[in-house]
Structures are given as C-alpha cells and as structure tokens.
C-alpha atoms as a PDB file:
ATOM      1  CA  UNK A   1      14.632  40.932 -69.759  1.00  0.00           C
ATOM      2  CA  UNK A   2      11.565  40.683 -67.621  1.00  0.00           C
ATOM      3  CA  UNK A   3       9.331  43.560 -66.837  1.00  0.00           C
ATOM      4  CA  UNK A   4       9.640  45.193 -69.971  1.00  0.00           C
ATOM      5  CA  UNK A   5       7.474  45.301 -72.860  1.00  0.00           C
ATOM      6  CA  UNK A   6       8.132  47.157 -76.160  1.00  0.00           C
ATOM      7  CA  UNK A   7       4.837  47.980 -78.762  1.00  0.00           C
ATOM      8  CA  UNK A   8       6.058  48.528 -82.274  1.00  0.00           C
ATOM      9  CA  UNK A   9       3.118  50.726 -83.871  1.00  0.00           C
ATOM     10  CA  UNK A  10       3.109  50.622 -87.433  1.00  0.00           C
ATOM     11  CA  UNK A  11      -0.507  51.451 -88.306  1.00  0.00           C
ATOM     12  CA  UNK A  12      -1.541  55.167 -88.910  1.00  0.00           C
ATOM     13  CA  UNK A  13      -4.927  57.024 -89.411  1.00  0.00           C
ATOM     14  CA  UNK A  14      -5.247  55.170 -92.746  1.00  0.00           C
ATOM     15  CA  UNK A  15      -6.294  52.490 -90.380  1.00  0.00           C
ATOM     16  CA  UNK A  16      -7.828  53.808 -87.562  1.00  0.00           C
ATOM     17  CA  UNK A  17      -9.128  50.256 -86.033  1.00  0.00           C
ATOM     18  CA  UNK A  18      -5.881  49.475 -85.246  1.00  0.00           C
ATOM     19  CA  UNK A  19      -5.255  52.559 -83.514  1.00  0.00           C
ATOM     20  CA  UNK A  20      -6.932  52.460 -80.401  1.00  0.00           C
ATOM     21  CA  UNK A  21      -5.861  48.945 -78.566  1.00  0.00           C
ATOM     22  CA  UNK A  22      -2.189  49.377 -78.925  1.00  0.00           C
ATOM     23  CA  UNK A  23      -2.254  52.440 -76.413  1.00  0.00           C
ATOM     24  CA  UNK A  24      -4.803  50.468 -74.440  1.00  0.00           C
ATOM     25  CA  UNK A  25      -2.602  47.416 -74.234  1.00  0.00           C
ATOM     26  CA  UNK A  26       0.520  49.703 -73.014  1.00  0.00           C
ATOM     27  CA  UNK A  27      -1.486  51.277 -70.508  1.00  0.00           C
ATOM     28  CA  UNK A  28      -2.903  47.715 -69.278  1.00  0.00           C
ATOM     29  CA  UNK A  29       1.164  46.736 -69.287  1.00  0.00           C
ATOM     30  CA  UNK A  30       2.060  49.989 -67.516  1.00  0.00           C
ATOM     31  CA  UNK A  31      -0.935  49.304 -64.396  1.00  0.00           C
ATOM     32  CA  UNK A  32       0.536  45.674 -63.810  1.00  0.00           C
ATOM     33  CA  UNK A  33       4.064  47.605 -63.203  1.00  0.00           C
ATOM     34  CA  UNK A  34       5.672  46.727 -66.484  1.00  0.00           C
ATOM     35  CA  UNK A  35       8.541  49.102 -67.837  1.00  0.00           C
ATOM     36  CA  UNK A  36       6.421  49.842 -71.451  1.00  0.00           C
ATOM     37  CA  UNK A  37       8.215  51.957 -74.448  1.00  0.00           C
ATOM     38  CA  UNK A  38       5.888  52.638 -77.424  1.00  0.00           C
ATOM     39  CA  UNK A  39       8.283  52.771 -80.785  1.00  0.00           C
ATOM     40  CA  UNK A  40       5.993  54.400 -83.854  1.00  0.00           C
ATOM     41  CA  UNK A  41       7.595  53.956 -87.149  1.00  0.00           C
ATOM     42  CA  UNK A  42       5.760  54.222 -90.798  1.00  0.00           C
ATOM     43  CA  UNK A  43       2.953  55.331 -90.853  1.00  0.00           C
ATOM     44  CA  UNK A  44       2.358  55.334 -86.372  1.00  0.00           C
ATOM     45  CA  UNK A  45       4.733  58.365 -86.262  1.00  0.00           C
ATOM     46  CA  UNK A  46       1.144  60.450 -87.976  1.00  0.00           C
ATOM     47  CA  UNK A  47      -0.432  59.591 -84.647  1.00  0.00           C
ATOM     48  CA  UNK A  48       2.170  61.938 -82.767  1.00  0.00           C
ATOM     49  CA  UNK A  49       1.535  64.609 -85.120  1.00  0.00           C
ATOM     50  CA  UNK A  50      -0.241  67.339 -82.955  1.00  0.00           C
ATOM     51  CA  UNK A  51      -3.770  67.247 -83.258  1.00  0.00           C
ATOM     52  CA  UNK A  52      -4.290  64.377 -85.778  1.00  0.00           C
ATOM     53  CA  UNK A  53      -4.634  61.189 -83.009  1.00  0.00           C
ATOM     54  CA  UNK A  54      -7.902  63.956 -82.225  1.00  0.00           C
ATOM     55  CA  UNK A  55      -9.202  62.834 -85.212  1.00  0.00           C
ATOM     56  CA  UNK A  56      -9.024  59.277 -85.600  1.00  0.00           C
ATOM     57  CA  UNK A  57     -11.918  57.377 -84.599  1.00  0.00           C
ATOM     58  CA  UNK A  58     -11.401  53.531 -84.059  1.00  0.00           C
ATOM     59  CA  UNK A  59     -15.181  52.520 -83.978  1.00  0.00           C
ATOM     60  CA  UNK A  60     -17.868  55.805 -85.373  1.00  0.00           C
ATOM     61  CA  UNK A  61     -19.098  56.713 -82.167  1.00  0.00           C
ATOM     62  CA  UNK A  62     -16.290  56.106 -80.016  1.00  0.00           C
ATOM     63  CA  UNK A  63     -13.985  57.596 -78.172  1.00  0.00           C
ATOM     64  CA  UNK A  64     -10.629  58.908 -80.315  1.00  0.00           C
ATOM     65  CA  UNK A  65      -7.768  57.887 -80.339  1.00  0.00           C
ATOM     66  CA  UNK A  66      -6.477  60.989 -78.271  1.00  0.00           C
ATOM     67  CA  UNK A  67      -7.800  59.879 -75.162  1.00  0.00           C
ATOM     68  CA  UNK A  68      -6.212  56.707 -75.269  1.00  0.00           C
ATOM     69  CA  UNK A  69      -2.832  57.971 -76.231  1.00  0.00           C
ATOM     70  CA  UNK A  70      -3.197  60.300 -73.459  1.00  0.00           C
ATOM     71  CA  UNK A  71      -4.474  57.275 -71.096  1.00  0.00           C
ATOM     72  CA  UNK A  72      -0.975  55.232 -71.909  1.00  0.00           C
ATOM     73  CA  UNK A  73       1.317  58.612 -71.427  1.00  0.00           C
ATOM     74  CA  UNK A  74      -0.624  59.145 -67.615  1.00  0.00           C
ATOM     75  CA  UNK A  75       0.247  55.877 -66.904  1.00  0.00           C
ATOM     76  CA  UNK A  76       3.909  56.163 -67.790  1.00  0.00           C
ATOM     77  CA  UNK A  77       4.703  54.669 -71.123  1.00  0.00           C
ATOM     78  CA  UNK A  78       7.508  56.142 -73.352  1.00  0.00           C
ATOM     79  CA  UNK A  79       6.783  56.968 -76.480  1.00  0.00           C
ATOM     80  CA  UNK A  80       9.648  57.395 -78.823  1.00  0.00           C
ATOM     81  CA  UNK A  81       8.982  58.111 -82.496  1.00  0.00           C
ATOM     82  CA  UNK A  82      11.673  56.756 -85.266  1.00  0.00           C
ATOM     83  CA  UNK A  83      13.290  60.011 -86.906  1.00  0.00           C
ATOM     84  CA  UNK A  84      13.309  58.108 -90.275  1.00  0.00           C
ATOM     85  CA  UNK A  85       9.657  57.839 -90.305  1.00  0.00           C
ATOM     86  CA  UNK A  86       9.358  61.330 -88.958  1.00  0.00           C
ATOM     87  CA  UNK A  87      11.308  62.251 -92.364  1.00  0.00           C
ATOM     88  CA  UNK A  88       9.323  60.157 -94.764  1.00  0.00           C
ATOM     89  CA  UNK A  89       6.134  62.403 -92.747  1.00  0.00           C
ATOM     90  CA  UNK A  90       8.502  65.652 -93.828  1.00  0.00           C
ATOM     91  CA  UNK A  91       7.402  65.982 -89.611  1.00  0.00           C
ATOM     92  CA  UNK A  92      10.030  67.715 -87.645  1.00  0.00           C
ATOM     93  CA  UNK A  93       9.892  67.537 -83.323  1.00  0.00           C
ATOM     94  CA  UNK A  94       8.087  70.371 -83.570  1.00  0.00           C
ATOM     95  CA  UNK A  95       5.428  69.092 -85.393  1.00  0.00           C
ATOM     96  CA  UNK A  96       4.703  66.404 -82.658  1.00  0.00           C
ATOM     97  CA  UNK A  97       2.648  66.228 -79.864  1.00  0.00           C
ATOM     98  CA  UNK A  98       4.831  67.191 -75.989  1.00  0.00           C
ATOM     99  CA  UNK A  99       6.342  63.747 -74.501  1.00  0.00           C
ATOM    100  CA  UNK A 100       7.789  62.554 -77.831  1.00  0.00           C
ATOM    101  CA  UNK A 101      11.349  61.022 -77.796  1.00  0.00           C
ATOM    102  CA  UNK A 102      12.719  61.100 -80.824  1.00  0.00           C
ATOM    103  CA  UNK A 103      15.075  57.898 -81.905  1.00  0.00           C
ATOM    104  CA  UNK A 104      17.133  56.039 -84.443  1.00  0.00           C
ATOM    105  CA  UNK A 105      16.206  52.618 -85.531  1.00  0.00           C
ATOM    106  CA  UNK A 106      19.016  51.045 -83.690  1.00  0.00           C
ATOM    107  CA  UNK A 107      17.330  52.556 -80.425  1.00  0.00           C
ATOM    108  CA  UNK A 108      14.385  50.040 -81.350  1.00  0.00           C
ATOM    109  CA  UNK A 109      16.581  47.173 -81.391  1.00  0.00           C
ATOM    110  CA  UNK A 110      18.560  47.725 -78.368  1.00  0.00           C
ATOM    111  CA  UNK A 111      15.213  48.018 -76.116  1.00  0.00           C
ATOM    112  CA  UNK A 112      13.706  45.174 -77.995  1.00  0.00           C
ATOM    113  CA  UNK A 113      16.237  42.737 -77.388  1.00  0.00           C
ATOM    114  CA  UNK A 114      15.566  43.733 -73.305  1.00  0.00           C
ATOM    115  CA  UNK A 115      12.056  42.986 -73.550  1.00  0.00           C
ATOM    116  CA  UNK A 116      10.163  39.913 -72.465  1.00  0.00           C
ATOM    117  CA  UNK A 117       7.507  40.822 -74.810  1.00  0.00           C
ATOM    118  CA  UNK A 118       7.393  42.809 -78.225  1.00  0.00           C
ATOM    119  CA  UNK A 119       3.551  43.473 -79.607  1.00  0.00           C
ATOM    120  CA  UNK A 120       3.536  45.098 -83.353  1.00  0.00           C
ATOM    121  CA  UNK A 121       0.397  46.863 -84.627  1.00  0.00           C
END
C-alpha cells in the first residue's frame, strides 16, 4: 500500500481550472519516487483526446494544459483512460494522445485499493 498514489480525473475542458494541478500534483508524487497512475473517467478522458489538452488554458495567459500533461508523462506517471468514458466521448484509442492505457472500471478499483493515497479532480 505505500508508495503508490492513484489521481482519479474527472474534470474536462468544460472546466479548465481544474485541469492543470492534477498533472502537476502527479508529477510532484512521481519526483518524491511515488509509483503514480492517473485514471481519467467522464469527462477527463477529453483531455487525452489528441490535440484538445493544447487547448485548454487553466488561468488566460498561462501555460496549457499540454505541457503539464506532458510534464507528469516525463516523469513517469501512467495514465490509463476508462474505455466506458472513452465510449460516452464516441473516442476510440486512436483518437487519443501516444502513452494512453486503456482500462475497465474494475482496473480503477484494483489499483485504488493498493494506494496509500487516492486524489479526485
């Protein structure tokens, strides 16, 4: 159970302050040598659509939320994308950005219950 971290991201571009500090936070867990998997379901799965986290601008003026999604995959984090939510998207693999496991629900729950810490955004 210890090392690991899970972040559930819920949140899409509909809400693009909560976009950038989830992928911050899992990059901050990966540096300090914790095992990190990123899980997007709802509407998080639009982030992994190619092109779109490009985009999405937490703060006008700032940096998009590509570069920190690309911050958190250089520092190791595994981002798996739930297939239901890929379907509700009508998003295939394809559709998705390189570096994008795609898993069941029950995948979620099986790393989760591993995990010292689960964040949800």
């Amino acid at each position: 159970m210890e090392d690991k971290v899970m972040i559930i991201m819920t949140s899409g571009p509909d809400l693009p302050r909560r976009c950038a500090t989830p992928f911050f936070f899992a990059t901050l867990a990966a540096a300090m040598e914790y095992e990190v998997t990123m899980f997007f379901t709802i509407d998080g799965t639009l982030l992994l659509k190619k092109g779109m986290a490009e985009t999405v601008y937490p703060k006008e003026g700032g940096e998009p939320v590509s570069k920190f999604l690309k911050d958190a995959m250089e520092a190791g984090v595994e981002f798996t994308a739930c297939t239901a939510s890929t379907e509700l998207h009508d998003m295939t693999a394809d559709d998705l950005i390189d570096g994008i496991r795609m898993v069941g629900g029950a995948y979620m729950w099986s790393v989760a219950e591993d995990c010292q810490t689960v964040l949800t955004f």
